[in-house]
Protein backbone atom coordinates (compact mmCIF):
# COMPACT_ATOMS: atom_id res chain seq x y z
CA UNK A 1 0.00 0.00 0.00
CA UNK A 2 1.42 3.60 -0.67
CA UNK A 3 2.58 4.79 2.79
CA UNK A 4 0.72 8.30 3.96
CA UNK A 5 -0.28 8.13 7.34
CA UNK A 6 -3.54 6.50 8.49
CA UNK A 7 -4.55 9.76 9.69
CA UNK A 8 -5.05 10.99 6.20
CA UNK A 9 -6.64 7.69 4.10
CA UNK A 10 -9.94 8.65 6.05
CA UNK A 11 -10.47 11.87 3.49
CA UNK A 12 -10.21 9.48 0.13
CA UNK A 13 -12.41 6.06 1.37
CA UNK A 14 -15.75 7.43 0.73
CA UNK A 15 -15.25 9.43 -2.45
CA UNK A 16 -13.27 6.19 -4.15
CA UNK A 17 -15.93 3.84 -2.50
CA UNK A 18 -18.55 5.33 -4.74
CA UNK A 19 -15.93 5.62 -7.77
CA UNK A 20 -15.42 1.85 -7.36
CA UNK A 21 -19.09 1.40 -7.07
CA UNK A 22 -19.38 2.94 -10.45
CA UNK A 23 -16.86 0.51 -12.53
CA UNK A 24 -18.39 -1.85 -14.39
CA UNK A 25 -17.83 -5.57 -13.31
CA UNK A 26 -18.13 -6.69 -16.88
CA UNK A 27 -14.40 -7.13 -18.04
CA UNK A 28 -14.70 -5.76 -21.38
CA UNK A 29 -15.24 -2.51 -20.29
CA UNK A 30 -14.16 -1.96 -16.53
CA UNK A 31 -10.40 -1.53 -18.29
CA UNK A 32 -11.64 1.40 -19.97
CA UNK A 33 -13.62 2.71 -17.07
CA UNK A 34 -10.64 2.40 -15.29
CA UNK A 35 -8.33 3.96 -17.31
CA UNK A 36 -10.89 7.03 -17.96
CA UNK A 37 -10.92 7.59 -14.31
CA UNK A 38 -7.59 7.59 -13.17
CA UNK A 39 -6.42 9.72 -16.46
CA UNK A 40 -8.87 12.22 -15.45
CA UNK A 41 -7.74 12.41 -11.83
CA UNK A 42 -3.98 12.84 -13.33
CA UNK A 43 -5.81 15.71 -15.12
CA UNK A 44 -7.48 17.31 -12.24
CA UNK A 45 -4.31 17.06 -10.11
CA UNK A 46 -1.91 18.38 -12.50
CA UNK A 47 -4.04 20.61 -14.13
CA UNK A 48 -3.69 21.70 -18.23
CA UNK A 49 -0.17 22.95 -18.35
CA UNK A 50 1.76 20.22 -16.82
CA UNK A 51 5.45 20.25 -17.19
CA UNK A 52 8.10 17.41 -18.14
CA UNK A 53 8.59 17.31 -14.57
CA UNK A 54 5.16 16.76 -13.75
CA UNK A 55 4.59 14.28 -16.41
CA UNK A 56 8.00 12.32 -15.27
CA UNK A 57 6.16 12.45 -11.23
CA UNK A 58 2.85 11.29 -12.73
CA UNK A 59 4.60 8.32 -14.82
CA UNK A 60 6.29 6.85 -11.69
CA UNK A 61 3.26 7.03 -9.51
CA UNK A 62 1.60 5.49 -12.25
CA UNK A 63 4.80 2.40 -12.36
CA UNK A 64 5.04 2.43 -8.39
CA UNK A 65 1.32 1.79 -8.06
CA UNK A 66 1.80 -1.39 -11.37
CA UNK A 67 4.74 -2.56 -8.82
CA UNK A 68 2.73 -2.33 -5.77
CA UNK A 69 0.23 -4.17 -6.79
CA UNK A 70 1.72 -7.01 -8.26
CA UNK A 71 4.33 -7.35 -5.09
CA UNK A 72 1.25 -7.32 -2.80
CA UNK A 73 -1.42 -9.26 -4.69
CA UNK A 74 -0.20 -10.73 -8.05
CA UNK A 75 2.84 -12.65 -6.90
CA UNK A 76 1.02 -13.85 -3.88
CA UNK A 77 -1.80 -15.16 -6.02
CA UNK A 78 1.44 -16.54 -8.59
CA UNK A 79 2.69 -18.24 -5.30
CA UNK A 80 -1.14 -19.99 -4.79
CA UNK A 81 -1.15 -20.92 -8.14
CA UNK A 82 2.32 -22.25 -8.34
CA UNK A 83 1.91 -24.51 -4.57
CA UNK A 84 -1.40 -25.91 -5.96
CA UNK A 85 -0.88 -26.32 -9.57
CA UNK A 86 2.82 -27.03 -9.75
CA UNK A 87 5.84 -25.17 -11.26
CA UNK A 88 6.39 -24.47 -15.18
């Protein structure tokens, strides 16, 4: 999980509750629902005239967040697969 301090996740859980509410389950779209969403909060945050600096910050939140979830939840779930199904 990205580390700010517990005191200040409270302010985000109920408006990304109801964005996640929103997302389509079906899988051929929730990819695009997804990717609308968080584009548009890079938008919002950064506002119209971001800079190369801004766009570098933006791209390694963006690769931090692909790394944190795969070290937290996909290679766990690679780990399941691999005890219960066997190696390659």
């Amino acid at each position: 999980m990205p580390y700010i301090k517990s005191t200040e996740r409270g302010q985000y859980i109920e408006a990304i509750e109801e964005i996640a509410r929103l997302i389509p389950t079906d899988r051929t779209s929730r990819p695009g629902h997804l990717n609308f969403v968080i584009s548009l909060l890079l938008q919002k945050v950064y506002g119209p005239s971001m800079r190369y600096a801004d766009h570098n910050e933006a791209i390694g939140v963006l690769n931090c967040a692909a790394l944190e979830l795969y070290r937290r939840k996909t290679a766990p779930y690679e780990d399941e697969k691999i005890a219960s199904d066997g190696d390659i």
